[in-house]
C-alpha atoms as a PDB file:
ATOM      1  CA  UNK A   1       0.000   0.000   0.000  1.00  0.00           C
ATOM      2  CA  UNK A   2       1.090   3.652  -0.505  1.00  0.00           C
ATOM      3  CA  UNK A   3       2.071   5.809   2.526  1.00  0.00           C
ATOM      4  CA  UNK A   4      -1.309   7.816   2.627  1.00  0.00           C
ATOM      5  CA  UNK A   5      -3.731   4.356   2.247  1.00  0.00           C
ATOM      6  CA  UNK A   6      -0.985   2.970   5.064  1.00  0.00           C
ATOM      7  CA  UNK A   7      -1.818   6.002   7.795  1.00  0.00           C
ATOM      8  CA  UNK A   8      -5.769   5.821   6.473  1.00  0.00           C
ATOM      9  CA  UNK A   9      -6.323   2.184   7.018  1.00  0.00           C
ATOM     10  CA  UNK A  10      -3.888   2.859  10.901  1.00  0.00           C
ATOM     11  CA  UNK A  11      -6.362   5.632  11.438  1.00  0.00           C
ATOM     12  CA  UNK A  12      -9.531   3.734  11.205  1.00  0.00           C
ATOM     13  CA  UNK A  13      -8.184   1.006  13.608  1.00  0.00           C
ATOM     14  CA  UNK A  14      -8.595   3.900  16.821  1.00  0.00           C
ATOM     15  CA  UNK A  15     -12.536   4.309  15.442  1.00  0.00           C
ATOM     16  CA  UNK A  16     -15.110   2.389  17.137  1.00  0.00           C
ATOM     17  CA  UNK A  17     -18.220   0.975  16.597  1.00  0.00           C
ATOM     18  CA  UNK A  18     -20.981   3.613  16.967  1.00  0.00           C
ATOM     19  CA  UNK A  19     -19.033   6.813  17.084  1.00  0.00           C
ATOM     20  CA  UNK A  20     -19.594  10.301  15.422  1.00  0.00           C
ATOM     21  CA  UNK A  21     -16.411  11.240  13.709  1.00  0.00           C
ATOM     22  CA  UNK A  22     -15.200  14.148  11.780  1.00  0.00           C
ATOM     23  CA  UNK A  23     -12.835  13.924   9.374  1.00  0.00           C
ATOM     24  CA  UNK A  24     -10.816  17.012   7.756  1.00  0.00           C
ATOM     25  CA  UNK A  25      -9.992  17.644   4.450  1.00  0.00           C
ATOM     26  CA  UNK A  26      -7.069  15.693   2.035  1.00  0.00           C
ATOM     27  CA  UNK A  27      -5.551  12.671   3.423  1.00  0.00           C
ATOM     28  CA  UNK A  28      -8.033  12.631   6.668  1.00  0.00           C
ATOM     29  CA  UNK A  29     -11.104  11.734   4.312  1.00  0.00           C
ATOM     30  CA  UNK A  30      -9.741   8.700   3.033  1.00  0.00           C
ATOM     31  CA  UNK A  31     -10.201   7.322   6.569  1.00  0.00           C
ATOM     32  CA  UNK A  32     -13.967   6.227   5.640  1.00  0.00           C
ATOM     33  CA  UNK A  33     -12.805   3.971   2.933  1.00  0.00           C
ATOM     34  CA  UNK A  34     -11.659   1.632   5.617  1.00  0.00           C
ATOM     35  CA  UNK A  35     -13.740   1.767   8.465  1.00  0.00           C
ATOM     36  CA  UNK A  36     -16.951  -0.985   7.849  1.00  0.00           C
ATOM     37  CA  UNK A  37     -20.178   0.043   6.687  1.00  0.00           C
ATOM     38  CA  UNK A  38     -21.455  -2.906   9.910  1.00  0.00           C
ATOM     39  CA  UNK A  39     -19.201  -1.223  12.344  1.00  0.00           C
ATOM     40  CA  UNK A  40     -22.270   1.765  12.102  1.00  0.00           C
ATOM     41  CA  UNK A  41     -19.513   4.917  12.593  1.00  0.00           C
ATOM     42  CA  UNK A  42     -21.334   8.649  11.318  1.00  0.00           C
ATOM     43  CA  UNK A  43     -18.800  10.570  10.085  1.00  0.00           C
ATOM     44  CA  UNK A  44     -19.674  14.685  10.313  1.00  0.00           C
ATOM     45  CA  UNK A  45     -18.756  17.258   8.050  1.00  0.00           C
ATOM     46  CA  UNK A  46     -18.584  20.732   9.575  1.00  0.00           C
ATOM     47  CA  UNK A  47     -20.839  22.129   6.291  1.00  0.00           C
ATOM     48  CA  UNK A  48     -23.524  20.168   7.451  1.00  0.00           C
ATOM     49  CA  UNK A  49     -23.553  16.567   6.980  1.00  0.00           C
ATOM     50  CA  UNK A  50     -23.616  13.673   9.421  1.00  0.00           C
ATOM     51  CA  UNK A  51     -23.633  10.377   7.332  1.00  0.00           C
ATOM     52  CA  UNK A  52     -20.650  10.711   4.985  1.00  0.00           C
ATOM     53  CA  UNK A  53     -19.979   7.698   3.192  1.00  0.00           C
ATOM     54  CA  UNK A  54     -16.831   7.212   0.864  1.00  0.00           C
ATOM     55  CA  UNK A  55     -16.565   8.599  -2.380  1.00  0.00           C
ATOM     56  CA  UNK A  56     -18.537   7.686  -4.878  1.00  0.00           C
ATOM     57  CA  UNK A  57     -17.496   5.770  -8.449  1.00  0.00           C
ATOM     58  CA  UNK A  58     -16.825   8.260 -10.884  1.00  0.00           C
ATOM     59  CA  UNK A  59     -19.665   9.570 -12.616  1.00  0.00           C
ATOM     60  CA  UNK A  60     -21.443   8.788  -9.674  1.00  0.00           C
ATOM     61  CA  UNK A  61     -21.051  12.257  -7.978  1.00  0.00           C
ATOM     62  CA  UNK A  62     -23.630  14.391  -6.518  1.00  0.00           C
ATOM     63  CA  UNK A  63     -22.755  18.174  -6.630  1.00  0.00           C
ATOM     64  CA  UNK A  64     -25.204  18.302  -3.296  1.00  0.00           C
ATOM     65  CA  UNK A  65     -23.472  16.338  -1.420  1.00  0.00           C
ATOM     66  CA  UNK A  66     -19.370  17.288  -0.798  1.00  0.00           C
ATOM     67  CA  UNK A  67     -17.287  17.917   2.480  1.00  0.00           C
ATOM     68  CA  UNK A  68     -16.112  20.521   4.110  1.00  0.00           C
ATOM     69  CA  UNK A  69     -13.625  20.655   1.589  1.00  0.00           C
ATOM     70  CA  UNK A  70     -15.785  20.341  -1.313  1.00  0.00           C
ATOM     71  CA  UNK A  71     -14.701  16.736  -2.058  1.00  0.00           C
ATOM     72  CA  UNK A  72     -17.413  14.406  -3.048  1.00  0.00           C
ATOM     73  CA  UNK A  73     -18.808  11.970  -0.896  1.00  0.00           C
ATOM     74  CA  UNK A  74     -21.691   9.560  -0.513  1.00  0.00           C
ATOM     75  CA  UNK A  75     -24.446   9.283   2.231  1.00  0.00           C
ATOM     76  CA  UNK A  76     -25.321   6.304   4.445  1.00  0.00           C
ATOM     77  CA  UNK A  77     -28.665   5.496   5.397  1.00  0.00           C
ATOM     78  CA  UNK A  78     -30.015   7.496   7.906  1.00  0.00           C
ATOM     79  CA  UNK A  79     -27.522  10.270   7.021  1.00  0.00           C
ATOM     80  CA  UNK A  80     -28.656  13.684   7.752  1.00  0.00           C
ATOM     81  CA  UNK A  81     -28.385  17.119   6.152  1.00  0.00           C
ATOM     82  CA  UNK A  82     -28.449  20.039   9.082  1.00  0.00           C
ATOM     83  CA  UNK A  83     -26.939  23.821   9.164  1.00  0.00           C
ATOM     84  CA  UNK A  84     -23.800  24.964  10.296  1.00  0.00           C
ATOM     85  CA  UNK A  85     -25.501  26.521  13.504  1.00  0.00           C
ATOM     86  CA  UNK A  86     -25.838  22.677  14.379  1.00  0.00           C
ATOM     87  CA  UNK A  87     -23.277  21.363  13.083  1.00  0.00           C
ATOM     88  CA  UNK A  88     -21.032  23.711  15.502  1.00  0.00           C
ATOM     89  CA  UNK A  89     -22.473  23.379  18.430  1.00  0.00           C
ATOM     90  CA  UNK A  90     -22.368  19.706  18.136  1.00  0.00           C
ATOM     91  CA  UNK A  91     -18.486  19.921  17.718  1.00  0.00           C
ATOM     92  CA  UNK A  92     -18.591  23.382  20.537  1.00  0.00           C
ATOM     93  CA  UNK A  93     -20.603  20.915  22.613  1.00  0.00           C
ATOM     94  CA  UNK A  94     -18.467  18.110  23.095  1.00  0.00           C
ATOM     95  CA  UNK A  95     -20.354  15.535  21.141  1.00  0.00           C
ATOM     96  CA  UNK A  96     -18.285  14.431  18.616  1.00  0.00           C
ATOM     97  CA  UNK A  97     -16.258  11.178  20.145  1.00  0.00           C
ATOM     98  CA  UNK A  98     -12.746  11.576  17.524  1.00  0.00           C
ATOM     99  CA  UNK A  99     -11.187  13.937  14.760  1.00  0.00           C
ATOM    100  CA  UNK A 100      -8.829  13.354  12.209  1.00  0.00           C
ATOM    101  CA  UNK A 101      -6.877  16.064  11.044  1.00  0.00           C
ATOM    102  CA  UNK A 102      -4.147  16.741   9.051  1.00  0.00           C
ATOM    103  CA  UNK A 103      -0.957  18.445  10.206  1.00  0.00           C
ATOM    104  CA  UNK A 104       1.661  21.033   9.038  1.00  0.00           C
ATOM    105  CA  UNK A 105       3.595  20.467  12.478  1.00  0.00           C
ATOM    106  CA  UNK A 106       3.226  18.797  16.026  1.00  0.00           C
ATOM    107  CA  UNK A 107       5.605  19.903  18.781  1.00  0.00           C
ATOM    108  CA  UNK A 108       6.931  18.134  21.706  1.00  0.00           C
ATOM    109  CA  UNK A 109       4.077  19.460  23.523  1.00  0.00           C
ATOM    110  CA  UNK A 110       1.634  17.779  21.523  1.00  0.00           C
ATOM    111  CA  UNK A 111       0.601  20.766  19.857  1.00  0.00           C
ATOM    112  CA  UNK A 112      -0.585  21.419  16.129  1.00  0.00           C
ATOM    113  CA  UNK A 113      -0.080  23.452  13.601  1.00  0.00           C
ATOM    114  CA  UNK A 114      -2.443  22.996  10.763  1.00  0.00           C
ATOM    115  CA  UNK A 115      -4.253  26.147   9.573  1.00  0.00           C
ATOM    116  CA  UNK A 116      -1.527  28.960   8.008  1.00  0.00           C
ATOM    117  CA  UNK A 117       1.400  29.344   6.383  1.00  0.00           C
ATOM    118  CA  UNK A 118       2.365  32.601   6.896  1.00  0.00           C
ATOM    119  CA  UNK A 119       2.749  34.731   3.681  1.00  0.00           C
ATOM    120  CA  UNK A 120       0.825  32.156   1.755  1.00  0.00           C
ATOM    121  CA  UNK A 121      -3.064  33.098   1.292  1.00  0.00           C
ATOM    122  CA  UNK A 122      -5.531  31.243   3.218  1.00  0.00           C
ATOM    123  CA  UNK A 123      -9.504  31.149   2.367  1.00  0.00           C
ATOM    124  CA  UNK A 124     -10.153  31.117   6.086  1.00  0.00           C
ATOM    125  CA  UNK A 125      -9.210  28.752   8.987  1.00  0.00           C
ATOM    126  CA  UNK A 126     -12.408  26.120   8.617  1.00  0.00           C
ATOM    127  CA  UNK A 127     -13.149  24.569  11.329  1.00  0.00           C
ATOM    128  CA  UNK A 128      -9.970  22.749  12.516  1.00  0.00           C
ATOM    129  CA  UNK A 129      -9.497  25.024  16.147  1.00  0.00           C
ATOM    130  CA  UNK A 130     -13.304  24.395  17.309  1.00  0.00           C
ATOM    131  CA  UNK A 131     -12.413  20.716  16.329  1.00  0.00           C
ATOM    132  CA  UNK A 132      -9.379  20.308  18.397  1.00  0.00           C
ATOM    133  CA  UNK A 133     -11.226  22.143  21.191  1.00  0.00           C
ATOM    134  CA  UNK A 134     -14.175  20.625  21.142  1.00  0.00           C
ATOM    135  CA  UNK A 135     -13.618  16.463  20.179  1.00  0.00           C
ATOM    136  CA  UNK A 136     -13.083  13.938  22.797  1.00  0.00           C
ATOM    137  CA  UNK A 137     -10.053  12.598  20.767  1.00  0.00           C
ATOM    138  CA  UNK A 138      -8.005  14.501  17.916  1.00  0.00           C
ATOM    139  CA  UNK A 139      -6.038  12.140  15.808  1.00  0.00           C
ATOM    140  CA  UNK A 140      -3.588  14.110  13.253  1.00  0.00           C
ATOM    141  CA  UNK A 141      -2.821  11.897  10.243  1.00  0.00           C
ATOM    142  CA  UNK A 142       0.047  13.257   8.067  1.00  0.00           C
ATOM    143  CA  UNK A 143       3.357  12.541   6.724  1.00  0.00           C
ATOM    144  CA  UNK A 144       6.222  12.512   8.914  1.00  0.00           C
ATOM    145  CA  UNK A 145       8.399  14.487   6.880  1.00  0.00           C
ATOM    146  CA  UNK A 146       8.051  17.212   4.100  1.00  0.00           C
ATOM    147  CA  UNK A 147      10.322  18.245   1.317  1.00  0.00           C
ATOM    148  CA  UNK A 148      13.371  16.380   3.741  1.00  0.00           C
ATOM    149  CA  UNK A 149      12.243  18.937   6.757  1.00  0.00           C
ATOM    150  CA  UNK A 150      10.338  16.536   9.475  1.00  0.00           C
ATOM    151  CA  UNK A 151       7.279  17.678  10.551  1.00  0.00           C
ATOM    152  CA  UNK A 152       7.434  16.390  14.280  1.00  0.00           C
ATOM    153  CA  UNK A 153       9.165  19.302  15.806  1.00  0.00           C
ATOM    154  CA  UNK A 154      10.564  20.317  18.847  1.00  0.00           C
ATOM    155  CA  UNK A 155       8.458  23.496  19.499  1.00  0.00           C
ATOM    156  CA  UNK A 156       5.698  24.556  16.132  1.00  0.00           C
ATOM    157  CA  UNK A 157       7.077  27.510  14.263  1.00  0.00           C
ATOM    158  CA  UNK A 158       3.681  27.813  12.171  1.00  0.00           C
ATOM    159  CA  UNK A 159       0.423  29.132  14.203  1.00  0.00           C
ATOM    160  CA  UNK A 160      -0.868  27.099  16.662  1.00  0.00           C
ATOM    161  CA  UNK A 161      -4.598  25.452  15.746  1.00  0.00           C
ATOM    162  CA  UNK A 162      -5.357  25.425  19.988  1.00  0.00           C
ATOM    163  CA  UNK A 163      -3.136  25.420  22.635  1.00  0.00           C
ATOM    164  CA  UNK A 164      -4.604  21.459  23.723  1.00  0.00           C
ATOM    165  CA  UNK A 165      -2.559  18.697  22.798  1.00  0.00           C
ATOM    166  CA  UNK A 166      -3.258  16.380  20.528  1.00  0.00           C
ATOM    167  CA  UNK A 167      -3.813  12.713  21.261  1.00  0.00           C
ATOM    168  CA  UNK A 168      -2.272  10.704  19.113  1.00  0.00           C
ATOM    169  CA  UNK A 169      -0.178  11.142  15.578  1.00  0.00           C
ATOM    170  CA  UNK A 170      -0.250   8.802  12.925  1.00  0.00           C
ATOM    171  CA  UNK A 171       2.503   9.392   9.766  1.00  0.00           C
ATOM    172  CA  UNK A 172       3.903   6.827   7.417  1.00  0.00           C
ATOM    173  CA  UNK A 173       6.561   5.848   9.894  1.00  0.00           C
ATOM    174  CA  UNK A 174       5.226   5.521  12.868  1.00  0.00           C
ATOM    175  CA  UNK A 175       2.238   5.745  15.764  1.00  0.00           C
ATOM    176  CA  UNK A 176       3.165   8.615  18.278  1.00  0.00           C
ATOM    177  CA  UNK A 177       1.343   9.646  21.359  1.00  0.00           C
ATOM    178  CA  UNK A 178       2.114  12.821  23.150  1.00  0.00           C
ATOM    179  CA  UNK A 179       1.938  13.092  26.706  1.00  0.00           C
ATOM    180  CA  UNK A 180       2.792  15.229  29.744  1.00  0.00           C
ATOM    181  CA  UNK A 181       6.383  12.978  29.544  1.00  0.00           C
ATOM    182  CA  UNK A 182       6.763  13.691  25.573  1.00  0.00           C
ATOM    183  CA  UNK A 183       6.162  11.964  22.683  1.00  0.00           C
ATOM    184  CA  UNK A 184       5.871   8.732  22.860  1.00  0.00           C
ATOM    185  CA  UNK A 185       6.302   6.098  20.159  1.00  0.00           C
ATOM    186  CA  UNK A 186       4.310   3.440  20.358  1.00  0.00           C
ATOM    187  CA  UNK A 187       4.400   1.823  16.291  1.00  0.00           C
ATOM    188  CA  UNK A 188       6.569   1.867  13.901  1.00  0.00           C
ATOM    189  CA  UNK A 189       5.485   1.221   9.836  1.00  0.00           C
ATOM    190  CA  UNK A 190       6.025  -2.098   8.578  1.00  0.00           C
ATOM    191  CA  UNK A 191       9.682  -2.849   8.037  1.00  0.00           C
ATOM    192  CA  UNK A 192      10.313   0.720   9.536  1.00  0.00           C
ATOM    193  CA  UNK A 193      13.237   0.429  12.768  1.00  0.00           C
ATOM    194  CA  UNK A 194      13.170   2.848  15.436  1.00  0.00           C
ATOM    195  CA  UNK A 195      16.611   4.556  13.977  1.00  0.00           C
ATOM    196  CA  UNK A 196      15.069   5.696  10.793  1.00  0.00           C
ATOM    197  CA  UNK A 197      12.038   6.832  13.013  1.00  0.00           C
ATOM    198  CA  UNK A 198      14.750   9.191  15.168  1.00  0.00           C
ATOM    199  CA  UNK A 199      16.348   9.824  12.320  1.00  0.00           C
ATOM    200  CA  UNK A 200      13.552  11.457  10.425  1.00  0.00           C
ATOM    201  CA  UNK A 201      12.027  12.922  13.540  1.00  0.00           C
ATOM    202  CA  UNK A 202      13.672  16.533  15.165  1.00  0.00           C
ATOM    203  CA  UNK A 203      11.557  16.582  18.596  1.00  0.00           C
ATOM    204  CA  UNK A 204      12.925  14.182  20.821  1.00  0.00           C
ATOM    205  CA  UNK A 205      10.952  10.721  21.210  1.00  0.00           C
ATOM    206  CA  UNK A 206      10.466   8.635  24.179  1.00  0.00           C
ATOM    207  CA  UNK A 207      10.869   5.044  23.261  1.00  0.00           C
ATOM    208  CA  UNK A 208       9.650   2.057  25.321  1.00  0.00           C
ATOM    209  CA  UNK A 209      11.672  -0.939  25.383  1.00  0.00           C
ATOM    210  CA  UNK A 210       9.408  -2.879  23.054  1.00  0.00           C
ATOM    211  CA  UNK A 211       8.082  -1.065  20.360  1.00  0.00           C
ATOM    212  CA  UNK A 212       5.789  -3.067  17.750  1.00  0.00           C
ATOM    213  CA  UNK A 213       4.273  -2.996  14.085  1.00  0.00           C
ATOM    214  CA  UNK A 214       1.142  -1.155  12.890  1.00  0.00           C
ATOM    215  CA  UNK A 215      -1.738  -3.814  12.897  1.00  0.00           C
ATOM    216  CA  UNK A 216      -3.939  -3.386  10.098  1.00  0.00           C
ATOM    217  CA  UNK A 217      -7.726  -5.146  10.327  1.00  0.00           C
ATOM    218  CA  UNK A 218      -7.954  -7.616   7.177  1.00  0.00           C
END
């Protein structure tokens, strides 16, 4: 599998059965390809959709029905259109069990950066700081490393999305999970040794004696 399907199909191992889920924009959508129609997740779009399926076949698309990003998506049954008053406050309200971002940079802290580059022009900041507010989890799903610069850092240069720290990490080399202690690894990729891991990583890791494999469900 390619590195973006490989942190997808991690990602949908930490969602259970029954949650409401949002997921952001890019690599973070891909997520409902691999989470089961039977395990009965509702993923939520901040624009006003809580039923997201996974993309439909080409051809198949709906102009009606995108994400927040203006992808296009499909609907499960019992999906449900509602406004962005509602679709807020359920995300303000504490009511959405995980999201799945994507990242620019996580610090040492466990913080992310995900919303501006400055100097570069930004449409607005969506919804990604009431997210990391406001879910019960935040997973950030991203590459480890861009254009040879890693991306796990040792204290964010970019704007901060909220000053909360993150939960967990999830890149194509490894599972990390930040904590008052640091960040911890706890996978590493298939065929991926800790040394590369440190190697491609600038914040310093904390490394338990046995550190495993990414499972993947069948």
């Amino acid at each position: 599998m390619d590195t973006k399907e490989l942190i997808a199909r991690r990602v949908a191992q930490e969602i259970l059965p029954g949650m409401l889920v949002n997921l952001g924009i890019g690599l973070p959508s891909m997520v409902a390809n691999y989470v089961p129609a039977e395990r009965g997740v509702f993923f939520q779009a901040e624009n006003g959709v809580i039923g997201l399926g996974a993309r439909p076949p080409e051809g198949m698309e709906d102009p009606n029905l995108t994400d927040a990003g203006g992808g296009f998506v499909s609907a499960v049954p019992g999906a449900a259109s509602i406004d962005s008053a509602m679709s807020f406050g359920l995300i303000r309200g504490g009511h959405l069990d995980m999201t799945v971002l994507g990242g620019l940079e996580v610090d040492e802290s466990g913080h992310l950066a995900n919303w501006k580059v400055p100097g570069k022009m930004v449409p607005g900041m969506g919804g990604a700081m009431d997210l990391v507010t406001g879910a019960a989890r935040v997973v950030v799903a991203m590459q480890h490393s861009a254009r040879g610069k890693s991306k796990i850092v040792r204290k964010c240069s970019l704007p901060l999305t909220a000053l909360r720290r993150v939960d967990m990490v999830v890149t194509d080399l490894a599972v990390i999970v930040p904590s008052p202690a640091g960040l911890i690894l706890r996978e590493r990729a298939p065929g991926v040794s800790i040394e590369a891991i440190r190697e491609a990583t600038e914040a310093a890791l904390v490394v338990p004696d046995e550190v495993p494999e990414m499972g993947f469900d069948a």
